[in-house]
Protein backbone atom coordinates (compact mmCIF):
# COMPACT_ATOMS: atom_id res chain seq x y z
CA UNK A 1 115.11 117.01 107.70
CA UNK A 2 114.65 118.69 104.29
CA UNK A 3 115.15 116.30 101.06
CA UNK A 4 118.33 114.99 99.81
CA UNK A 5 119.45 114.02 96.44
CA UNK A 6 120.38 110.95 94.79
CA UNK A 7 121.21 110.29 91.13
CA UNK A 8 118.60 109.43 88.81
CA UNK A 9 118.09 107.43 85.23
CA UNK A 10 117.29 109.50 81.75
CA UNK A 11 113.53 108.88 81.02
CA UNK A 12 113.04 105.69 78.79
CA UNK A 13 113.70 106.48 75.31
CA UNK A 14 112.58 109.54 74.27
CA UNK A 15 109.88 110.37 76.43
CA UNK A 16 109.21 113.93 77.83
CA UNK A 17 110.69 114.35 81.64
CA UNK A 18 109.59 116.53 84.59
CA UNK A 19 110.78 116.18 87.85
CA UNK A 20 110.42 118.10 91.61
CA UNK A 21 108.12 118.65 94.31
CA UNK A 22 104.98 118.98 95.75
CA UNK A 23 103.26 119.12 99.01
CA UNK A 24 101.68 116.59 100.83
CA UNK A 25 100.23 116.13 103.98
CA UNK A 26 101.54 118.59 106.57
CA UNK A 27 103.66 120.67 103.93
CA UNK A 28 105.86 117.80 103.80
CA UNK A 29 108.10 118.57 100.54
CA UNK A 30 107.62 115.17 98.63
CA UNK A 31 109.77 114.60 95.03
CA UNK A 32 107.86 113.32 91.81
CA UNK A 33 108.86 112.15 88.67
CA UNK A 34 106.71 112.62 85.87
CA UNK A 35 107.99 110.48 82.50
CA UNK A 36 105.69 110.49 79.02
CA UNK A 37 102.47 112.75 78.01
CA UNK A 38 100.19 110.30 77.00
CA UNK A 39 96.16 110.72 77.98
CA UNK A 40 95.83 108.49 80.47
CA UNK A 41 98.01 109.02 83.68
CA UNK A 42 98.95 106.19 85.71
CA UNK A 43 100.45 106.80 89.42
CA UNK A 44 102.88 104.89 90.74
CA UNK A 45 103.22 103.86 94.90
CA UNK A 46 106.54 102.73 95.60
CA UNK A 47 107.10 99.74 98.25
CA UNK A 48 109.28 99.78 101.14
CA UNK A 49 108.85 102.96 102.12
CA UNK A 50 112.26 102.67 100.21
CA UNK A 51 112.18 104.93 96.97
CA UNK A 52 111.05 105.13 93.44
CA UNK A 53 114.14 102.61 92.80
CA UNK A 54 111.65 100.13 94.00
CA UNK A 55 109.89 99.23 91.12
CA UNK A 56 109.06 102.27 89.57
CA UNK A 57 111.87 103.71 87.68
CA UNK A 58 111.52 99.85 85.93
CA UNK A 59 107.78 100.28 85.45
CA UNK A 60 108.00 103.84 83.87
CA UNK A 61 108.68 102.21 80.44
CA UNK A 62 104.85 101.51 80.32
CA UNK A 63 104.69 105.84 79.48
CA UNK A 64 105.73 104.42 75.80
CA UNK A 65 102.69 102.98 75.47
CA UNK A 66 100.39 106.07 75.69
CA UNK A 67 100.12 107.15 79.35
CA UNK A 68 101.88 109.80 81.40
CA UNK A 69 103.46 108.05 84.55
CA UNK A 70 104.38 109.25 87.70
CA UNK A 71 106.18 108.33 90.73
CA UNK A 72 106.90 109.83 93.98
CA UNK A 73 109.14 109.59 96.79
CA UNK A 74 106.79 108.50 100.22
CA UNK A 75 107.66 110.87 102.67
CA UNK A 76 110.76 109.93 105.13
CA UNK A 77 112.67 108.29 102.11
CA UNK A 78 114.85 108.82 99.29
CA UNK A 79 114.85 112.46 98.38
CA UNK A 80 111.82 113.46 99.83
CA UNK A 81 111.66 115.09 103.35
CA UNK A 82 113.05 112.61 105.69
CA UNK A 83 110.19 112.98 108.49
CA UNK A 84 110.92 111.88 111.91
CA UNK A 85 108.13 112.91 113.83
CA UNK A 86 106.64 109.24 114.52
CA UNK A 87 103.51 110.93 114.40
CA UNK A 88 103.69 111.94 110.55
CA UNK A 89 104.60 108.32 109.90
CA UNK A 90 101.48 106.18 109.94
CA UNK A 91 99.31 104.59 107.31
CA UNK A 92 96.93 107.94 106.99
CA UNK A 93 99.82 110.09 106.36
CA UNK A 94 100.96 108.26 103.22
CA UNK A 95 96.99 107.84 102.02
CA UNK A 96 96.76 111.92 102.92
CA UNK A 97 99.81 112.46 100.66
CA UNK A 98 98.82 110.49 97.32
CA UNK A 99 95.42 112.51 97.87
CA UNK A 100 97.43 115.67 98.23
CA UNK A 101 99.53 114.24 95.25
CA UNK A 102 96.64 113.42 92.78
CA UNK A 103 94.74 117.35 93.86
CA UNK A 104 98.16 119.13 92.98
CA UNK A 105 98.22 117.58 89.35
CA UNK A 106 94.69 118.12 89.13
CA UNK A 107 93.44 114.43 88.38
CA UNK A 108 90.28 113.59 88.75
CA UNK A 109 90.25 110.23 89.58
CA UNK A 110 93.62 108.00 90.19
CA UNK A 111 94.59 104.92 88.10
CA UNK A 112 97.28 103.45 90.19
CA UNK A 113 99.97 101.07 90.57
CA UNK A 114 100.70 99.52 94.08
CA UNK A 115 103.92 98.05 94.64
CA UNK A 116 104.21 96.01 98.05
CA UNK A 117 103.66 98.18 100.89
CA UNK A 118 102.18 100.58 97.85
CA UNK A 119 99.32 97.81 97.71
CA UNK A 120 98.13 98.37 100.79
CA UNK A 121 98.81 102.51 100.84
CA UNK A 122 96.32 102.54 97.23
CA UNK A 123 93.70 100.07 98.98
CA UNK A 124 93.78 102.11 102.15
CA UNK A 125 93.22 105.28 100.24
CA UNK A 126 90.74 103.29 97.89
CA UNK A 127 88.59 103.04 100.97
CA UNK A 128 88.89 105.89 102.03
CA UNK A 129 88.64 107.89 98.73
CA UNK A 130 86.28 105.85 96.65
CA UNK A 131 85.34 108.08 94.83
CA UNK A 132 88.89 109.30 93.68
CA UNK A 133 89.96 105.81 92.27
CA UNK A 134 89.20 104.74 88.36
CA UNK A 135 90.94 101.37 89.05
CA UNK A 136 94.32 99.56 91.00
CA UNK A 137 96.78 97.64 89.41
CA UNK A 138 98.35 95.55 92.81
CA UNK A 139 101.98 93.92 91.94
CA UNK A 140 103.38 91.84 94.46
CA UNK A 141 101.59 92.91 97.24
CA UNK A 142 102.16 92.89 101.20
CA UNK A 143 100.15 90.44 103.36
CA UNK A 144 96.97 91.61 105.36
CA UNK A 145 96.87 90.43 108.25
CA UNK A 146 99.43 90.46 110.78
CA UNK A 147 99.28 86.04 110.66
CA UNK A 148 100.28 86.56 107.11
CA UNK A 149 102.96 88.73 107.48
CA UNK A 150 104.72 86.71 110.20
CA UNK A 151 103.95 83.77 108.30
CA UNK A 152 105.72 85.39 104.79
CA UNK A 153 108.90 85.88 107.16
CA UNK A 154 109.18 82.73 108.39
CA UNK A 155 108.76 81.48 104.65
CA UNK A 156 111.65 83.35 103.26
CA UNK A 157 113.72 82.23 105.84
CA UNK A 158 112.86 79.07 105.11
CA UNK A 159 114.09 79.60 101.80
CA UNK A 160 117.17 81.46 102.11
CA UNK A 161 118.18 78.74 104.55
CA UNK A 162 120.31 78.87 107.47
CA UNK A 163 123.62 80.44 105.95
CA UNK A 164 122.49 83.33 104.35
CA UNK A 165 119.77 83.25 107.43
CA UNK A 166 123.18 83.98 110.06
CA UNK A 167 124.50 86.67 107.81
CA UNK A 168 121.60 88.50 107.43
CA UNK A 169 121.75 88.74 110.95
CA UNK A 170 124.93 89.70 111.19
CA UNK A 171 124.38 92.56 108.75
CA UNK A 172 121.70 93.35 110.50
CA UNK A 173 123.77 93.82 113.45
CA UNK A 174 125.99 96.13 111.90
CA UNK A 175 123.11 99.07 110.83
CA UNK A 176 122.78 100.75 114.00
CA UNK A 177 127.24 100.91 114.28
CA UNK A 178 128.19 101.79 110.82
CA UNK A 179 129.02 105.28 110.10
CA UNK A 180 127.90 107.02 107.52
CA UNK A 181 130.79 106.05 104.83
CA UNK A 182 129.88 102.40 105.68
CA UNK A 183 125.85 102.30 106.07
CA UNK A 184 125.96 102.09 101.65
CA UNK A 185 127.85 99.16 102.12
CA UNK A 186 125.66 97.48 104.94
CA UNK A 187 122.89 97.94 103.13
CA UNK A 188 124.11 96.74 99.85
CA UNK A 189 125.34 93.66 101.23
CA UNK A 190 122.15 93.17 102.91
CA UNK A 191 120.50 93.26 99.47
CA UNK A 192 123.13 91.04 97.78
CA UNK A 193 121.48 88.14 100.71
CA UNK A 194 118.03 88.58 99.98
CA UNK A 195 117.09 90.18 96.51
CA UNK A 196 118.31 87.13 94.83
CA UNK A 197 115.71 84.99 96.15
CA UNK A 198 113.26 87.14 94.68
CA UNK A 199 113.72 86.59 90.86
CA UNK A 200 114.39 83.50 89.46
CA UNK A 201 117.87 84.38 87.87
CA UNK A 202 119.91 86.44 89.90
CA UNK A 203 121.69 88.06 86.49
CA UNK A 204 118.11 89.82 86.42
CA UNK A 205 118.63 91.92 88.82
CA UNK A 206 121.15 93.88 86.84
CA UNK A 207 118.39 95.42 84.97
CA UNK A 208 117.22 97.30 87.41
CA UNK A 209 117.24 101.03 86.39
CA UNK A 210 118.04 102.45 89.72
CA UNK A 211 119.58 101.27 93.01
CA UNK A 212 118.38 102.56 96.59
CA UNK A 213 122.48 102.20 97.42
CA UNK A 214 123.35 105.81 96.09
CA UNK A 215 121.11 107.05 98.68
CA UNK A 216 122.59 109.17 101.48
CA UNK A 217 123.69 107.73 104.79
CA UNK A 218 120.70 109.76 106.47
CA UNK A 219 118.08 109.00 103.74
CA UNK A 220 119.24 104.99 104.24
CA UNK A 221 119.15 105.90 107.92
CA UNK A 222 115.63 107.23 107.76
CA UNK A 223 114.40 104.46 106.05
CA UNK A 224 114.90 102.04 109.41
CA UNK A 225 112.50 105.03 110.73
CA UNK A 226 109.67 104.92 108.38
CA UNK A 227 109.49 100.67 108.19
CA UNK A 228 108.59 100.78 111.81
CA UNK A 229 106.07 103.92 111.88
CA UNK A 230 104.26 102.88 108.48
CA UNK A 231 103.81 99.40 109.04
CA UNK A 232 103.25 99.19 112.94
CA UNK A 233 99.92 100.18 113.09
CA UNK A 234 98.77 98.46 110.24
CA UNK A 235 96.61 94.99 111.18
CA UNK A 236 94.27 93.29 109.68
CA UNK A 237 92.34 95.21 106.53
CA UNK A 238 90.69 91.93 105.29
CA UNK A 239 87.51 93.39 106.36
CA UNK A 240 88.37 96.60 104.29
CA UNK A 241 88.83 95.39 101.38
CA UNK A 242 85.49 94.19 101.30
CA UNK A 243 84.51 97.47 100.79
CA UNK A 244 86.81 98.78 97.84
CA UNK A 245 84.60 97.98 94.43
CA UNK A 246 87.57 99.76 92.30
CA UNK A 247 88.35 97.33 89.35
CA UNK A 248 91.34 95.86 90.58
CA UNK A 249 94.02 93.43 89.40
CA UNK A 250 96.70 91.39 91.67
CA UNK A 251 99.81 90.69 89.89
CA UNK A 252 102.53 88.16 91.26
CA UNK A 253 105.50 86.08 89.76
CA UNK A 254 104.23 81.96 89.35
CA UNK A 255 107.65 81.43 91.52
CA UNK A 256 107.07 83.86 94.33
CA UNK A 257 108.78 83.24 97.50
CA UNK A 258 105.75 84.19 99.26
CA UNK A 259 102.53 82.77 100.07
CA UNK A 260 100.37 82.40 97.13
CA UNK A 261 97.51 81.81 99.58
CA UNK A 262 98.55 85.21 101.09
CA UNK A 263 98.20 87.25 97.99
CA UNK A 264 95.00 85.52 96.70
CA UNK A 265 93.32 87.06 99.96
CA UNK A 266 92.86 90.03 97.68
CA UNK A 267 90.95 88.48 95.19
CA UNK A 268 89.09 86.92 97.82
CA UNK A 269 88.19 89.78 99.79
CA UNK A 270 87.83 92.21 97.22
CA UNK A 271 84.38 92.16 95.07
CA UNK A 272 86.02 93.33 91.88
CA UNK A 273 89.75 92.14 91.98
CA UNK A 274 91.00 89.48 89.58
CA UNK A 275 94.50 87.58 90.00
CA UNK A 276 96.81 87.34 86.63
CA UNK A 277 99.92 85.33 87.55
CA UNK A 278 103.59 85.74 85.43
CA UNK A 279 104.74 82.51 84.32
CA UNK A 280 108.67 82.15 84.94
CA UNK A 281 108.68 85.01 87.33
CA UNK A 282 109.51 85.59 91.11
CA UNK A 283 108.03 87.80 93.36
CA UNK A 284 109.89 90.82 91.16
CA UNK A 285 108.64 89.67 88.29
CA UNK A 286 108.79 92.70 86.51
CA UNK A 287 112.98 92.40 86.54
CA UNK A 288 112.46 88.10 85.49
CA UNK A 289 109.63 89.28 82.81
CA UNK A 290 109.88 93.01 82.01
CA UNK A 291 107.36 92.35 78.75
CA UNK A 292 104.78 90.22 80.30
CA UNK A 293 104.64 92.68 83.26
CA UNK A 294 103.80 95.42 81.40
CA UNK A 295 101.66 93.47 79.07
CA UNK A 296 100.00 92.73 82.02
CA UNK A 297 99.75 95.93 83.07
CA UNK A 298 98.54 97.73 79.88
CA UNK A 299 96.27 95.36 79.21
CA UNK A 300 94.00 95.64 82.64
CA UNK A 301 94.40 99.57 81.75
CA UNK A 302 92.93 99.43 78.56
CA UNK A 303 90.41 97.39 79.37
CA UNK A 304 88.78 99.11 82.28
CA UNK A 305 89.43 102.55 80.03
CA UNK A 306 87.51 100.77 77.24
């Protein structure tokens, strides 16, 4: 289906703004933001696949501080073209796409930011485009093996407890029967369960500067799609990691729901990865601790630059 719109934030402050699209893999019409003009550009891979609104459009304030960000829509989601074709949906896709991303801007090598599922789409294409990489910045990122990711499930569960546990289900019961005036509704309720849990006061998720809720019914729709197709065939990359020698660093909230164990597998696995954890931060600890995550951030930047 061919993109759809949603509403989107001013740029932070004053900074310059470009926005549209490019194409990736396949043709596939795929929006970017572009926010800043500073020297150094730093590309940002959303998680989900959801949308830029996760994580990025938060992140983008880091362009006042001398870079040029930008962000893109993963193909299937948000206002880029919602693919269906299960074929155009798995892990090389989304690598072939931030390749086809960072030859249309005409950057020589990528500095990037990996949110979640972004984490492991910039190590995949680390491996496979070593050369194209200057260094990874990996925020809250997913599990690697297929032990940990059943294992970071069962966790959150755990701490949501039994309550919220039976209405997520029940929500979750109601995505494949709402109709399209309802599905923003689902899926905001959905989030009002979970995303909670993943700060450590709920007040901060209100400064978010985006929400994935003003997304059309078919983009929300699509997004069931590309969660099954992008994250199916992925297993265990322990073993690749070994092989990415990008300088890398592994950011995560001190009060993470998730496996600290889990994350450190990175640093473990990966010969030039350090870990830097945010004190009085959940597992969006940019939204608990905007400053310290782009201190963080800029930081690690300026030091591999330097």
């Amino acid at each position: 289906m061919p993109p759809q719109q949603a509403p989107l934030p001013p740029a932070p402050g004053k900074l310059q703004l470009k926005q549209g699209y490019f194409p990736g893999k396949d043709g596939v019409q795929l929006f970017y933001r572009i926010v800043g003009s500073g020297k150094d550009t730093i590309v940002f891979v959303h998680g989900g696949p959801i949308g830029i609104e996760d994580g990025a459009l938060d992140m983008e304030v880091i362009a006042e501080r001398g870079y040029t960000f930008i962000a893109f829509d993963q193909r299937g989601v948000a206002r880029s073209e919602l693919v269906r074709d299960t074929t155009k949906l798995g892990i090389d896709s989304y690598v072939d796409d931030l390749e086809a991303l960072r030859r249309f801007f005409g950057i020589s090598k990528l500095s990037l930011i990996g949110l979640s599922w972004g984490s492991g789409v910039s190590s995949f294409y680390a491996y496979k485009y070593p050369n194209h990489v200057e260094r990874m910045a990996l925020i809250s990122p997913m599990w690697t093996t297929p032990q940990d990711r059943a294992e970071r499930w069962a966790k959150i569960k755990s701490v949501l407890g039994p309550e919220v546990a039976l209405k997520t289900k029940v929500v979750d019961s109601l995505w494949y029967v709402a109709k399209d005036d309802q599905i923003q509704a689902v899926w905001k309720t959905y989030d009002s369960l979970q995303l909670p849990y993943a700060v450590i006061d709920p007040s901060h998720l209100d400064r978010a500067r985006g929400t994935i809720h003003t997304y059309s019914p078919k983009a929300l729709r699509n997004v069931d799609i590309a969660w099954k197709y992008a994250w199916g065939p992925v297993g265990n990359f322990r073993p690749m990691l070994k092989q990415i020698q990008v300088p890398t660093v592994v950011i995560e909230g001190e009060q993470t729901i998730v496996s600290k164990e889990a994350i450190k597998q990175y640093i473990y696995n990966m010969p030039n990865a350090k870990m830097v954890w945010i004190p009085d931060a959940g597992h969006m600890f940019w939204l608990d601790q905007p400053k310290a995550a782009l201190d963080a951030l800029d930081n690690f930047f300026k030091s591999i630059r330097n």
